[in-house]
N, C-alpha and C. Protein backbone atom coordinates (compact mmCIF):
# COMPACT_ATOMS: atom_id res chain seq x y z
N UNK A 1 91.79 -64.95 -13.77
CA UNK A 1 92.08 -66.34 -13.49
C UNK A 1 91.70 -67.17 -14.71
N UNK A 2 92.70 -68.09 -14.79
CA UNK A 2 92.19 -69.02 -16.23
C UNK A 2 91.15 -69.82 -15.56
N UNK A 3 90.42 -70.18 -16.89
CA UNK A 3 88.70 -71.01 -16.49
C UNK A 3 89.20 -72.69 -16.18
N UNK A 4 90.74 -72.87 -16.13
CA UNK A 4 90.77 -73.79 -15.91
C UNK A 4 90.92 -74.14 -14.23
N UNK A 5 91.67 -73.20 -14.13
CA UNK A 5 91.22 -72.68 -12.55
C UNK A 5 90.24 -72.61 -11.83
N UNK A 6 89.44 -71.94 -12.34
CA UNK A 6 88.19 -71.41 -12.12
C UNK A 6 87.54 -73.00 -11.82
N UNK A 7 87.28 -73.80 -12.61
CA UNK A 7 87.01 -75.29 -12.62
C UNK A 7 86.75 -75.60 -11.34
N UNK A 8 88.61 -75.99 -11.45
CA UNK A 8 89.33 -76.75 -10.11
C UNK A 8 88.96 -76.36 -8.94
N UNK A 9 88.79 -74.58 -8.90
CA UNK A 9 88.52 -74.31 -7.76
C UNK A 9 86.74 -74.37 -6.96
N UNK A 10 85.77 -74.11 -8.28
CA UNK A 10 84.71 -74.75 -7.67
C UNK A 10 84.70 -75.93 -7.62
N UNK A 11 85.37 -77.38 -8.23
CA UNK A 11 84.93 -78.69 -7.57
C UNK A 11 85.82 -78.91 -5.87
N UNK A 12 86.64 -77.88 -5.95
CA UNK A 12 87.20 -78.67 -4.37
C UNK A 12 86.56 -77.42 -3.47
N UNK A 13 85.90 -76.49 -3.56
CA UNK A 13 84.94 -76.10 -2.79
C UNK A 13 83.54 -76.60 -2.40
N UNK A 14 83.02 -77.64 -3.68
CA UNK A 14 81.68 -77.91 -3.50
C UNK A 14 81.88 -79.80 -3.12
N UNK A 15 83.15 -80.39 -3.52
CA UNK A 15 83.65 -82.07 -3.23
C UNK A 15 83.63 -82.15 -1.92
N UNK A 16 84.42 -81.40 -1.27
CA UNK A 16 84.65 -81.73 0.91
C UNK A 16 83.16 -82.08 1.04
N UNK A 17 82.06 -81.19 0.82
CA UNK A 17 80.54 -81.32 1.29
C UNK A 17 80.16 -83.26 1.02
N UNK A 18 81.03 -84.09 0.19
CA UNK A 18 80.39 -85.26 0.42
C UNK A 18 81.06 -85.68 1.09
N UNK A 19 81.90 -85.38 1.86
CA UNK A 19 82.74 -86.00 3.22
C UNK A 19 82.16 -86.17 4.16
N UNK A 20 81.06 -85.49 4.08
CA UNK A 20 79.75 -85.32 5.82
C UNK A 20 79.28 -86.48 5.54
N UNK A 21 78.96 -86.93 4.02
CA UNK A 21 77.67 -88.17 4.21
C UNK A 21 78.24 -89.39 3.74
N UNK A 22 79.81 -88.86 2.92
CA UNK A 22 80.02 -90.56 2.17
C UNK A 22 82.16 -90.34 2.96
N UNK A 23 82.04 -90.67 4.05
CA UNK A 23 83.22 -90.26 4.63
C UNK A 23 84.54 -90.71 4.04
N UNK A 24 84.30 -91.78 3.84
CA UNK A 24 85.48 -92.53 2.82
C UNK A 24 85.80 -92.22 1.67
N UNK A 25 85.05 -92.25 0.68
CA UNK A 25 84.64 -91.87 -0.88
C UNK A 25 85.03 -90.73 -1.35
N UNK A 26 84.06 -89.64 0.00
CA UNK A 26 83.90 -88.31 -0.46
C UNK A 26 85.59 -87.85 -0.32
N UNK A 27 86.27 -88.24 0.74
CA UNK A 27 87.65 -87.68 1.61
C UNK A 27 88.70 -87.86 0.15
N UNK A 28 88.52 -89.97 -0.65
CA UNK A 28 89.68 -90.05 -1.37
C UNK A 28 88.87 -89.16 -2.77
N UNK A 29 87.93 -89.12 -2.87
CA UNK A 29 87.79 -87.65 -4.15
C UNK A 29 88.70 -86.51 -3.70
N UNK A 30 88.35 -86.47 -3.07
CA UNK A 30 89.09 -84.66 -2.40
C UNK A 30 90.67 -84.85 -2.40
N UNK A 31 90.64 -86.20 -2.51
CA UNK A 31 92.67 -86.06 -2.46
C UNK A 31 93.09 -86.33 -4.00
N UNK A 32 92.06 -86.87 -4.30
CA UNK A 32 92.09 -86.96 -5.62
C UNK A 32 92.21 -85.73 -6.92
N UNK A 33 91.16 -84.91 -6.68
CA UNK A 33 91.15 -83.80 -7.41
C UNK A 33 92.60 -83.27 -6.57
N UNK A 34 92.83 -83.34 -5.51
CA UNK A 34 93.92 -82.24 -5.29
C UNK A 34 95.41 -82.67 -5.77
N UNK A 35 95.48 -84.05 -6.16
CA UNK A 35 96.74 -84.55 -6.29
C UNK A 35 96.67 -84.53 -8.05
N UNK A 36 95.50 -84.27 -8.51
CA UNK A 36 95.68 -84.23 -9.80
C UNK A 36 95.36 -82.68 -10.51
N UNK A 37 95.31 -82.10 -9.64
CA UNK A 37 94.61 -80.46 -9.93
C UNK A 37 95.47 -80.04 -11.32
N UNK A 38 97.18 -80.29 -11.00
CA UNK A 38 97.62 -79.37 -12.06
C UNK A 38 97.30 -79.93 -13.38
N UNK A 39 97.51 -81.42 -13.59
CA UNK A 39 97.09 -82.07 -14.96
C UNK A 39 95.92 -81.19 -15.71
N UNK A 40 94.89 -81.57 -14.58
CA UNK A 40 93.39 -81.39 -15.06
C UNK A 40 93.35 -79.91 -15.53
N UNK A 41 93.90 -78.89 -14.39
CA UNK A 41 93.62 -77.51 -15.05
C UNK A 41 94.88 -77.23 -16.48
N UNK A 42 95.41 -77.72 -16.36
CA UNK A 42 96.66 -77.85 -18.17
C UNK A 42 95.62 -78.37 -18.97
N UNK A 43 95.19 -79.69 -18.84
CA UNK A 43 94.12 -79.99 -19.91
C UNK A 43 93.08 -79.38 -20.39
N UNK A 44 92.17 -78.80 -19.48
CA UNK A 44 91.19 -77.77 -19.31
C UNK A 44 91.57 -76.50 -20.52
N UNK A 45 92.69 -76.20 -19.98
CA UNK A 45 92.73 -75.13 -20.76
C UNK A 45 93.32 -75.15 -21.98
N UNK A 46 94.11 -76.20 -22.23
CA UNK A 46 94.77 -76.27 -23.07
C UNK A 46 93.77 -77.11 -24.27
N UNK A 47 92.61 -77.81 -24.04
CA UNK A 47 92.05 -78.60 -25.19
C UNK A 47 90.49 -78.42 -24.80
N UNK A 48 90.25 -78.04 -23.50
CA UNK A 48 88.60 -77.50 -24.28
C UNK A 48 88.49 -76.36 -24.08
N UNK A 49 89.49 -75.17 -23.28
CA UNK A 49 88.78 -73.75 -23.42
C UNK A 49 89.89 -73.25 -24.56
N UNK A 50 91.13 -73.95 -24.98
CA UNK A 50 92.23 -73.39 -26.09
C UNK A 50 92.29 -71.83 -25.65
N UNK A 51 93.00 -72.25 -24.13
CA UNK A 51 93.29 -70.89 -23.14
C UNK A 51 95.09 -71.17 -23.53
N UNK A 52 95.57 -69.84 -23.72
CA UNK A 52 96.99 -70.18 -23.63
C UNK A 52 97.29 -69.10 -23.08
N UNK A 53 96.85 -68.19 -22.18
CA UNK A 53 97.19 -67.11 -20.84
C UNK A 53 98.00 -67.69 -20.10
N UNK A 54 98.44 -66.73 -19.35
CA UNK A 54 99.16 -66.82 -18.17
C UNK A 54 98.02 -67.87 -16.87
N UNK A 55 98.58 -69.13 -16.50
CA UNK A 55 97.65 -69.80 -15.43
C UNK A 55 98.14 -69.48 -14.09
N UNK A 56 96.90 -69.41 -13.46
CA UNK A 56 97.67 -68.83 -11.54
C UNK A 56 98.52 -69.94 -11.07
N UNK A 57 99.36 -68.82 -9.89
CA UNK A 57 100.36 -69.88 -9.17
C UNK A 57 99.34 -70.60 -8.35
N UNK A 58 99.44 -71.63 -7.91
CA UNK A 58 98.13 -72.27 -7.59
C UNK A 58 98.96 -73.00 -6.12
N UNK A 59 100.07 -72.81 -5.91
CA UNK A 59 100.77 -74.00 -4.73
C UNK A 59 100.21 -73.25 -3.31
N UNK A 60 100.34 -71.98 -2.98
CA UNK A 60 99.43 -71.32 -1.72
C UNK A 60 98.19 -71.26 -2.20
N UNK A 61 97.48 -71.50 -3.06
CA UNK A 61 95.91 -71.16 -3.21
C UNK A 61 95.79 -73.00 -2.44
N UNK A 62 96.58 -74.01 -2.94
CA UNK A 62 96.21 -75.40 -3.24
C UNK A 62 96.00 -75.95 -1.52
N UNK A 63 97.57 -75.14 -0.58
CA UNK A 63 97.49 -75.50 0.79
C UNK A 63 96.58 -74.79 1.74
N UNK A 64 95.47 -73.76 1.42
CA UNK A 64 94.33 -73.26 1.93
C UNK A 64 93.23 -74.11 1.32
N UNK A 65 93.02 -74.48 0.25
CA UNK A 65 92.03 -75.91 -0.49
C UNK A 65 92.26 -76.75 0.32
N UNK A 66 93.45 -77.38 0.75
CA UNK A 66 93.81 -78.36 1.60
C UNK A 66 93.25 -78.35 2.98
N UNK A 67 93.34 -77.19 3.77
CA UNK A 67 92.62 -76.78 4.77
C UNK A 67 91.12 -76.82 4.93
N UNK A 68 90.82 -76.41 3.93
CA UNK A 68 89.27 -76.17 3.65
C UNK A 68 88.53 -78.00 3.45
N UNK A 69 89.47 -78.71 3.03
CA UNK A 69 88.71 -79.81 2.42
C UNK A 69 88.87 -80.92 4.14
N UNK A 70 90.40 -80.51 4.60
CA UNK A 70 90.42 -81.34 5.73
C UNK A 70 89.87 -81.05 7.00
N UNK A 71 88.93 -79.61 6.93
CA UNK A 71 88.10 -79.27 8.00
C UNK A 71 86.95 -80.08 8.01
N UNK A 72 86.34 -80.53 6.78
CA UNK A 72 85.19 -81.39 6.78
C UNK A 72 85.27 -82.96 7.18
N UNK A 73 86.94 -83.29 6.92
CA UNK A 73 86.99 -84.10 7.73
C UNK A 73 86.95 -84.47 9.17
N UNK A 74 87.50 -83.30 9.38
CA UNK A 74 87.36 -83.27 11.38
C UNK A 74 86.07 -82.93 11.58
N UNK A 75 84.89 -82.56 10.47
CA UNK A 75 83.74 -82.36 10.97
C UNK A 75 82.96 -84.00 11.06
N UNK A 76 82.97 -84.33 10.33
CA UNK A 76 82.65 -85.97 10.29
C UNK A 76 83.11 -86.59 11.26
N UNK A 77 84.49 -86.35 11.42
CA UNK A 77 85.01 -87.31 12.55
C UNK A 77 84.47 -86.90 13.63
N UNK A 78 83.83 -85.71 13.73
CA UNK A 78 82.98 -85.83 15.14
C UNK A 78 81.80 -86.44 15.34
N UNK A 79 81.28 -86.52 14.17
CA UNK A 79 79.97 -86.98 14.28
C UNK A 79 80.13 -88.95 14.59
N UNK A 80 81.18 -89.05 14.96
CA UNK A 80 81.80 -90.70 14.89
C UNK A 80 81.01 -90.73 16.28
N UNK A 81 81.17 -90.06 17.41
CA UNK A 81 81.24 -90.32 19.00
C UNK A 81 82.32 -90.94 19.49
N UNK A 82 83.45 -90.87 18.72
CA UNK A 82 84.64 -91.12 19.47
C UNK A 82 85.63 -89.95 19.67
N UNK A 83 85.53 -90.10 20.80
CA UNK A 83 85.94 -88.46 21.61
C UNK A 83 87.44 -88.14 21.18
N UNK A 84 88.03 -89.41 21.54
CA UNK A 84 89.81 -89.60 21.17
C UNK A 84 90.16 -89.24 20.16
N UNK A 85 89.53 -90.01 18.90
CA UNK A 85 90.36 -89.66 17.33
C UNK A 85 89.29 -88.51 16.79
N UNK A 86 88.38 -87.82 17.47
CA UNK A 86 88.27 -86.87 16.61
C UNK A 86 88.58 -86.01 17.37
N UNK A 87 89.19 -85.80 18.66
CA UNK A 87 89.95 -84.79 18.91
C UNK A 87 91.38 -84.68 18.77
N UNK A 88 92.22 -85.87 18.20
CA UNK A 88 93.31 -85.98 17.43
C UNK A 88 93.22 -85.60 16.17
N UNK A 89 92.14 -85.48 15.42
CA UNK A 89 91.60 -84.94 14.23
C UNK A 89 91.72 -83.46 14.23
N UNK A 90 91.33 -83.24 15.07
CA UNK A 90 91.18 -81.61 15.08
C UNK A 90 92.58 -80.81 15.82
N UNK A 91 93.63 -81.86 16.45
CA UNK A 91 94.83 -81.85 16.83
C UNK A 91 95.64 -81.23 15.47
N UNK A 92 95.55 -82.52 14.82
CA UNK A 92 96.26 -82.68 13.20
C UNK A 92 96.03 -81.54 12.79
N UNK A 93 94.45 -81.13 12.47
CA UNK A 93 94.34 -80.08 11.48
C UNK A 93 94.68 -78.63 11.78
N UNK A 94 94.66 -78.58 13.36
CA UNK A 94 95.80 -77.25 13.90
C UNK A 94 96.88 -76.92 13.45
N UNK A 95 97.28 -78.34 13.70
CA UNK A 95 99.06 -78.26 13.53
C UNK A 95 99.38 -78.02 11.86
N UNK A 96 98.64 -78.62 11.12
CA UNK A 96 98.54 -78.12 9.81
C UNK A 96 98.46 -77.01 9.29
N UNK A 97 97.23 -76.36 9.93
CA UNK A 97 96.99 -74.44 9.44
C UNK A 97 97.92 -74.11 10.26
N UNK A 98 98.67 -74.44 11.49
CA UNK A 98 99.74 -73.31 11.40
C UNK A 98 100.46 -73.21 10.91
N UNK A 99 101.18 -74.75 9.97
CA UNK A 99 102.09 -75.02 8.87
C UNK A 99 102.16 -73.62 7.65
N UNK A 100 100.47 -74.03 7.40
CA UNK A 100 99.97 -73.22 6.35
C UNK A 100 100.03 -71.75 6.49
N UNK A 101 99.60 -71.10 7.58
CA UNK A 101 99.70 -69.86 7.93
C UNK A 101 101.06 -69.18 7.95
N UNK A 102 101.86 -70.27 8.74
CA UNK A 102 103.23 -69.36 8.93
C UNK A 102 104.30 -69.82 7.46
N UNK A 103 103.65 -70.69 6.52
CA UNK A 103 104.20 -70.72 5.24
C UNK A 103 103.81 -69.70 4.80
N UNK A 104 102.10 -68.77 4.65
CA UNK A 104 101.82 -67.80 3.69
C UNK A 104 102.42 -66.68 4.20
N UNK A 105 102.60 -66.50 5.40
CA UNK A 105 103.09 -64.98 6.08
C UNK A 105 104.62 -65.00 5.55
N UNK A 106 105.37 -66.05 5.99
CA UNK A 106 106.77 -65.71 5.68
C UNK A 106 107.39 -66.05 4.28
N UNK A 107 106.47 -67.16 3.71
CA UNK A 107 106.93 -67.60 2.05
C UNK A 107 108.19 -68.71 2.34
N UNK A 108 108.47 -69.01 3.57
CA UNK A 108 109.10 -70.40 3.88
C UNK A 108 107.90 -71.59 3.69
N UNK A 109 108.78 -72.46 2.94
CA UNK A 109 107.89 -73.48 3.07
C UNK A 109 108.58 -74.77 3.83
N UNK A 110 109.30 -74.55 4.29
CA UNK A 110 110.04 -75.26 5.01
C UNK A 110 108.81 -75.79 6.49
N UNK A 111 107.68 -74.30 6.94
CA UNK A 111 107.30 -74.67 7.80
C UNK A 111 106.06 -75.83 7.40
N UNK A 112 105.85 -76.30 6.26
CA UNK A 112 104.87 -77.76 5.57
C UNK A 112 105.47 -78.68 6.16
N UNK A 113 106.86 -78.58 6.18
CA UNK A 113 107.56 -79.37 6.74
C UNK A 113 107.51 -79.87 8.35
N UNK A 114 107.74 -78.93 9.15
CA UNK A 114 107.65 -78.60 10.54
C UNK A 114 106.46 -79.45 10.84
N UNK A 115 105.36 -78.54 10.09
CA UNK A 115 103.97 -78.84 10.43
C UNK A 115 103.55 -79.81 9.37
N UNK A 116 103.53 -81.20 9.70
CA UNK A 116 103.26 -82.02 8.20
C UNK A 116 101.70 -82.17 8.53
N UNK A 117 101.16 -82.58 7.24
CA UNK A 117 99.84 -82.96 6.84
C UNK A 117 99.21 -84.29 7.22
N UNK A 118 99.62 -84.78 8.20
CA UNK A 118 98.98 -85.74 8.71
C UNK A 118 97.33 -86.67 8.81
N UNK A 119 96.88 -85.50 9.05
CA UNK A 119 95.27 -86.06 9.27
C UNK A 119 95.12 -86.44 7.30
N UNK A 120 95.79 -86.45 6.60
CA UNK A 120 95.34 -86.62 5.53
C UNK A 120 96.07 -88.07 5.16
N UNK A 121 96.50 -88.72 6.34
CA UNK A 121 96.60 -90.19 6.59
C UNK A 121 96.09 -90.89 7.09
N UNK A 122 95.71 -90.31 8.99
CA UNK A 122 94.88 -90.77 9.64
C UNK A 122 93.36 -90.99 9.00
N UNK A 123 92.97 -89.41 8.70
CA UNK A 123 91.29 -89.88 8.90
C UNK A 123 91.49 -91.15 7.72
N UNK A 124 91.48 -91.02 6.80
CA UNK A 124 90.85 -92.31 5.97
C UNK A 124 91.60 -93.79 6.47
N UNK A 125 92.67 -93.58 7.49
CA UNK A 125 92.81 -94.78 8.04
C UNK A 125 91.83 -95.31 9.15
N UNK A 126 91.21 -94.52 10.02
CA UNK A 126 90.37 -94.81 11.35
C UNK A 126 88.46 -94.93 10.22
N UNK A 127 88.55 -93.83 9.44
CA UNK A 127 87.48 -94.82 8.79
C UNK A 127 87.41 -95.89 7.99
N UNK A 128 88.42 -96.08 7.30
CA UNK A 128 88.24 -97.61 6.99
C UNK A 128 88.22 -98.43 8.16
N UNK A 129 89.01 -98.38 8.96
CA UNK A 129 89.08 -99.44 10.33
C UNK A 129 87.23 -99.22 11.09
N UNK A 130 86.96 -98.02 11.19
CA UNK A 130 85.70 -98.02 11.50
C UNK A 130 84.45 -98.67 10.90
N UNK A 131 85.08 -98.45 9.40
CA UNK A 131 83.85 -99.38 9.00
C UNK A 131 84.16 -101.01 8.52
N UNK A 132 85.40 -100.99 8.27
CA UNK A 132 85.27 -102.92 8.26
C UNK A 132 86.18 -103.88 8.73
N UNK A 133 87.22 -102.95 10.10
CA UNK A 133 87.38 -103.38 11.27
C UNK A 133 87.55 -103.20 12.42
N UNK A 134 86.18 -102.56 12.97
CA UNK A 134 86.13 -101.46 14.19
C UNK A 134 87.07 -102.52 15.06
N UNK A 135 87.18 -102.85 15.79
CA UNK A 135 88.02 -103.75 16.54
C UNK A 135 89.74 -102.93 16.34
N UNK A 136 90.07 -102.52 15.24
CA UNK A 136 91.55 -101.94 15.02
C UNK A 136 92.01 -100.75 15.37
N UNK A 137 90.16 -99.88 15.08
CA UNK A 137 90.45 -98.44 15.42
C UNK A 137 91.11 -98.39 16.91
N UNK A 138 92.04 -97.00 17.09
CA UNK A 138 92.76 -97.10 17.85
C UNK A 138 91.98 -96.32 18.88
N UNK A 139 91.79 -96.64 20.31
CA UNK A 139 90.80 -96.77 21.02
C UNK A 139 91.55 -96.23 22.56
N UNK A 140 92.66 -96.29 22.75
CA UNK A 140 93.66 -95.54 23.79
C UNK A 140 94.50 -94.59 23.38
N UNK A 141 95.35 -93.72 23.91
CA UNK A 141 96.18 -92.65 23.68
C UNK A 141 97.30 -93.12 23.51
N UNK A 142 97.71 -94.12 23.40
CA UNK A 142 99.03 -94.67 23.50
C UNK A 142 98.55 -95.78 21.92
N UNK A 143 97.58 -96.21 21.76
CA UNK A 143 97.28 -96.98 20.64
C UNK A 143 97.52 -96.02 19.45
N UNK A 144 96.23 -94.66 19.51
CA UNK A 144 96.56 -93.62 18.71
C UNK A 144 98.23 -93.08 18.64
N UNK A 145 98.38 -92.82 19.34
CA UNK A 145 99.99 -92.14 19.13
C UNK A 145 100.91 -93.63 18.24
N UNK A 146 100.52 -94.27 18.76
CA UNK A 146 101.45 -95.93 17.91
C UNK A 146 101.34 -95.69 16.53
N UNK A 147 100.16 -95.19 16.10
CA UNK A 147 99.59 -95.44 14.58
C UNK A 147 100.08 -94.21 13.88
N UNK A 148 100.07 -93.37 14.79
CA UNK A 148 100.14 -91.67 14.31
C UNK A 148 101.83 -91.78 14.00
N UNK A 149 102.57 -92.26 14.95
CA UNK A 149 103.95 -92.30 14.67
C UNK A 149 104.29 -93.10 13.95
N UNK A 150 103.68 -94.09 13.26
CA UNK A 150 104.06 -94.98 12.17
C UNK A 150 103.56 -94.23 10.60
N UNK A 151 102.56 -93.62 11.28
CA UNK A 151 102.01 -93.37 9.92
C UNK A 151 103.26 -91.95 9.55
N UNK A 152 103.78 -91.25 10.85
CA UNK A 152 104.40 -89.86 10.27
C UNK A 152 105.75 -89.86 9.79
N UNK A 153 106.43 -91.44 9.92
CA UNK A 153 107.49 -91.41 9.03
C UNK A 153 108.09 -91.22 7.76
N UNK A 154 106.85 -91.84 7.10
CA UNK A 154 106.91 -91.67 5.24
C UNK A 154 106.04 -90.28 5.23
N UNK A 155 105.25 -89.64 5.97
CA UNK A 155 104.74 -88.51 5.65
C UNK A 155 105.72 -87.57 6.07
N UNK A 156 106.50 -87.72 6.93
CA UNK A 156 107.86 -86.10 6.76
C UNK A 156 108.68 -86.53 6.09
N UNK A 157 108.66 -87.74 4.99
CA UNK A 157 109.69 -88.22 4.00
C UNK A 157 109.16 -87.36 3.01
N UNK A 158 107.56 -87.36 2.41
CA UNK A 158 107.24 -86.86 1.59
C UNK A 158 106.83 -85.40 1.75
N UNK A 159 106.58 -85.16 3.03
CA UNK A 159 106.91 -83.52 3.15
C UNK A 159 108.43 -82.79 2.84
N UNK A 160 109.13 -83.28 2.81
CA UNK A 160 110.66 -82.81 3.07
C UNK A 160 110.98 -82.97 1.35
N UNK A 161 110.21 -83.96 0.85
CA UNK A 161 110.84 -84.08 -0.57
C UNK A 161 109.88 -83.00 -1.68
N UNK A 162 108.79 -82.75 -1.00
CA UNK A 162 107.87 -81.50 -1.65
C UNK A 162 108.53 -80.32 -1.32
N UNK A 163 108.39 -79.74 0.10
CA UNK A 163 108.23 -78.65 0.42
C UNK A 163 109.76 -78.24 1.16
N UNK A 164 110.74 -79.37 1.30
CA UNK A 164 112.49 -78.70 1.51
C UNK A 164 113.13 -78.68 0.10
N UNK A 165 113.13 -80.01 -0.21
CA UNK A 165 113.98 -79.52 -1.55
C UNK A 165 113.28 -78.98 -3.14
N UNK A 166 111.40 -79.17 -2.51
CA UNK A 166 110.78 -78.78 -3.68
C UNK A 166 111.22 -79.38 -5.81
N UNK A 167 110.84 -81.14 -4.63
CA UNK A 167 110.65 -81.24 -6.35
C UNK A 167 109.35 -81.91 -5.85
N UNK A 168 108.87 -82.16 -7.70
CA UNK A 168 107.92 -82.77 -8.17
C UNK A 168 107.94 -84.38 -8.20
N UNK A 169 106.76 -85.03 -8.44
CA UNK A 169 106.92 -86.58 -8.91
C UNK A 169 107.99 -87.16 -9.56
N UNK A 170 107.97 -86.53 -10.86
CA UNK A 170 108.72 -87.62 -11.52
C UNK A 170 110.07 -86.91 -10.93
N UNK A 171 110.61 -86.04 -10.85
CA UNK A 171 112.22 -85.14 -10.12
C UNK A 171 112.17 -86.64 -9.15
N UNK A 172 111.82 -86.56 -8.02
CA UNK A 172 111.72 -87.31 -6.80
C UNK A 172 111.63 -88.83 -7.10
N UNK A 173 110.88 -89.00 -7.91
CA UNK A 173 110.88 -90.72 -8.34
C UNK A 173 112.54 -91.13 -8.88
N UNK A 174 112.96 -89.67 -9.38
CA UNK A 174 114.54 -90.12 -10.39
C UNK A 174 115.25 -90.01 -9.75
N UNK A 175 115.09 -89.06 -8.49
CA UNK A 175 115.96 -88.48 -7.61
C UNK A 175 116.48 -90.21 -6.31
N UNK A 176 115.46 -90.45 -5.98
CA UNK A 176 115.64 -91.68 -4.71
C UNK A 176 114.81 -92.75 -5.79
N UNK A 177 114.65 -93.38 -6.54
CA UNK A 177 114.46 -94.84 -6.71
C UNK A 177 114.90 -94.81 -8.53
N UNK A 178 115.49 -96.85 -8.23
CA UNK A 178 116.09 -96.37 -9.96
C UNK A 178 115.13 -96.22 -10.89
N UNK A 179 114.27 -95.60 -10.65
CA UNK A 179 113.15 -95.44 -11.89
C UNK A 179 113.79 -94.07 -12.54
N UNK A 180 113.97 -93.53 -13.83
CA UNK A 180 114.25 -92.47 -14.59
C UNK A 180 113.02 -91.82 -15.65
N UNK A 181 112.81 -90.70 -14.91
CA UNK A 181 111.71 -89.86 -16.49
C UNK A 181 112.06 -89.13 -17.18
N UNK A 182 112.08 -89.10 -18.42
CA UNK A 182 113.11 -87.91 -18.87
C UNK A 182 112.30 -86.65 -19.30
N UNK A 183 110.84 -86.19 -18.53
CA UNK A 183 109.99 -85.13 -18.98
C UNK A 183 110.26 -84.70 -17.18
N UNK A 184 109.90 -83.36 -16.86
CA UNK A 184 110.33 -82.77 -15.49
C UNK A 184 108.97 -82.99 -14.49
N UNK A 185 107.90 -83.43 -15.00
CA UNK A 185 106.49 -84.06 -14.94
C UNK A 185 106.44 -85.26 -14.65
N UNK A 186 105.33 -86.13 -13.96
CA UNK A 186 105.17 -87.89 -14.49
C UNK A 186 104.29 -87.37 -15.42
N UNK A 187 103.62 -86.64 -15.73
CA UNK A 187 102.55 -86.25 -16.57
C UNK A 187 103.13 -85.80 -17.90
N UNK A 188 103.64 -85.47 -17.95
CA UNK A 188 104.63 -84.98 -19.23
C UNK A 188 105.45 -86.54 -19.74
N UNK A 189 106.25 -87.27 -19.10
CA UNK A 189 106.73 -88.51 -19.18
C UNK A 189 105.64 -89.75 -19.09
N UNK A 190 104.30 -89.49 -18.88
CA UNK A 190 103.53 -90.48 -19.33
C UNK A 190 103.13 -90.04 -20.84
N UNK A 191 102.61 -89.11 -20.89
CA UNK A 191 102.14 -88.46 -21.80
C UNK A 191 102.70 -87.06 -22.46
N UNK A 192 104.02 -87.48 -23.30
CA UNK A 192 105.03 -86.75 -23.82
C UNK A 192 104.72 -85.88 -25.42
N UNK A 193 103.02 -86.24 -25.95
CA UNK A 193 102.49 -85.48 -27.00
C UNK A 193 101.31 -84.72 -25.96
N UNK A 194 101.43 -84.56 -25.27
CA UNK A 194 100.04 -83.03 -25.10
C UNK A 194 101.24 -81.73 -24.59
């Protein structure tokens, strides 16, 4: 495995752990390193270990990371005492690993699709509302489902544009809005000398 890998993969094993104590913070780190993983491990290797190996396929290693980081969220969300959204929490993150599971068994990824990633909308929506406007959190089954179905429209937009037709950022930014990049990256088209 390149050490740039190697990196990536101990900070999003040892990052979820501040999700228990800093729920907000710790959750958008964890989406953070994961939405920026490939940059960081290209840089890594490419300018401080001056690795030019073969780097792992990292897209099934990335949706088991994903799993791993959004279990600590449903662990927090229990510790809320609200019975409702953290057992919609732990709803989400089912429906997710089976996404994940029956993507690694069959190598369709179509089922990311099926099974979208949801709780990785909700939770950091019910904790912000928890902490600075409990009054919003959604507090009935019919409130939750309101929020959940608003929130899952643009999320099977952006599942379907990852994991059906499998492009990237900047592909997808050129593809549906008139913005144009002419690198196959936003990372490459921001930064067209590394």
């Amino acid at each position: 495995m390149d050490p740039g890998s190697i990196i990536i993969l101990l900070i999003r094993l040892g990052l979820p752990f501040s999700i228990l104590r800093f729920n907000i913070m710790g959750f958008l780190a964890c989406m953070a390193i994961d939405g920026l993983h490939a940059p960081i491990v290209y840089g890594l290797n490419a300018y401080v270990f001056s690795y030019s190996g073969e780097v792992v396929e990292y897209q099934l290693f990335d949706k088991w990371l994903d799993i791993y980081f959004l279990a600590f969220a449903v662990r927090a969300s229990q510790k809320w005492g609200d019975e409702l959204n953290s057992r919609a929490m732990l709803w989400l993150w089912i429906v997710r690993l089976a996404g994940v599971i029956l993507s690694s068994i069959t190598g369709f990824r179509f089922f990311l699709f099926v099974f979208p990633n949801l709780l990785v909308n909700y939770f950091p929506l019910v904790a912000v509302l928890r902490r600075y406007r409990p009054g919003y959190v959604p507090h009935t089954p019919r409130q939750m489902l309101f929020v959940m179905a608003i929130l899952l429209v643009p999320k099977l937009m952006l599942e379907y544009v990852l994991h059906v037709e499998m492009l990237g950022l900047a592909e997808a930014l050129t593809k549906y809005t008139p913005l144009e990049f002419p690198a196959p990256t936003l990372w490459q088209s921001v930064f067209p000398c590394l």
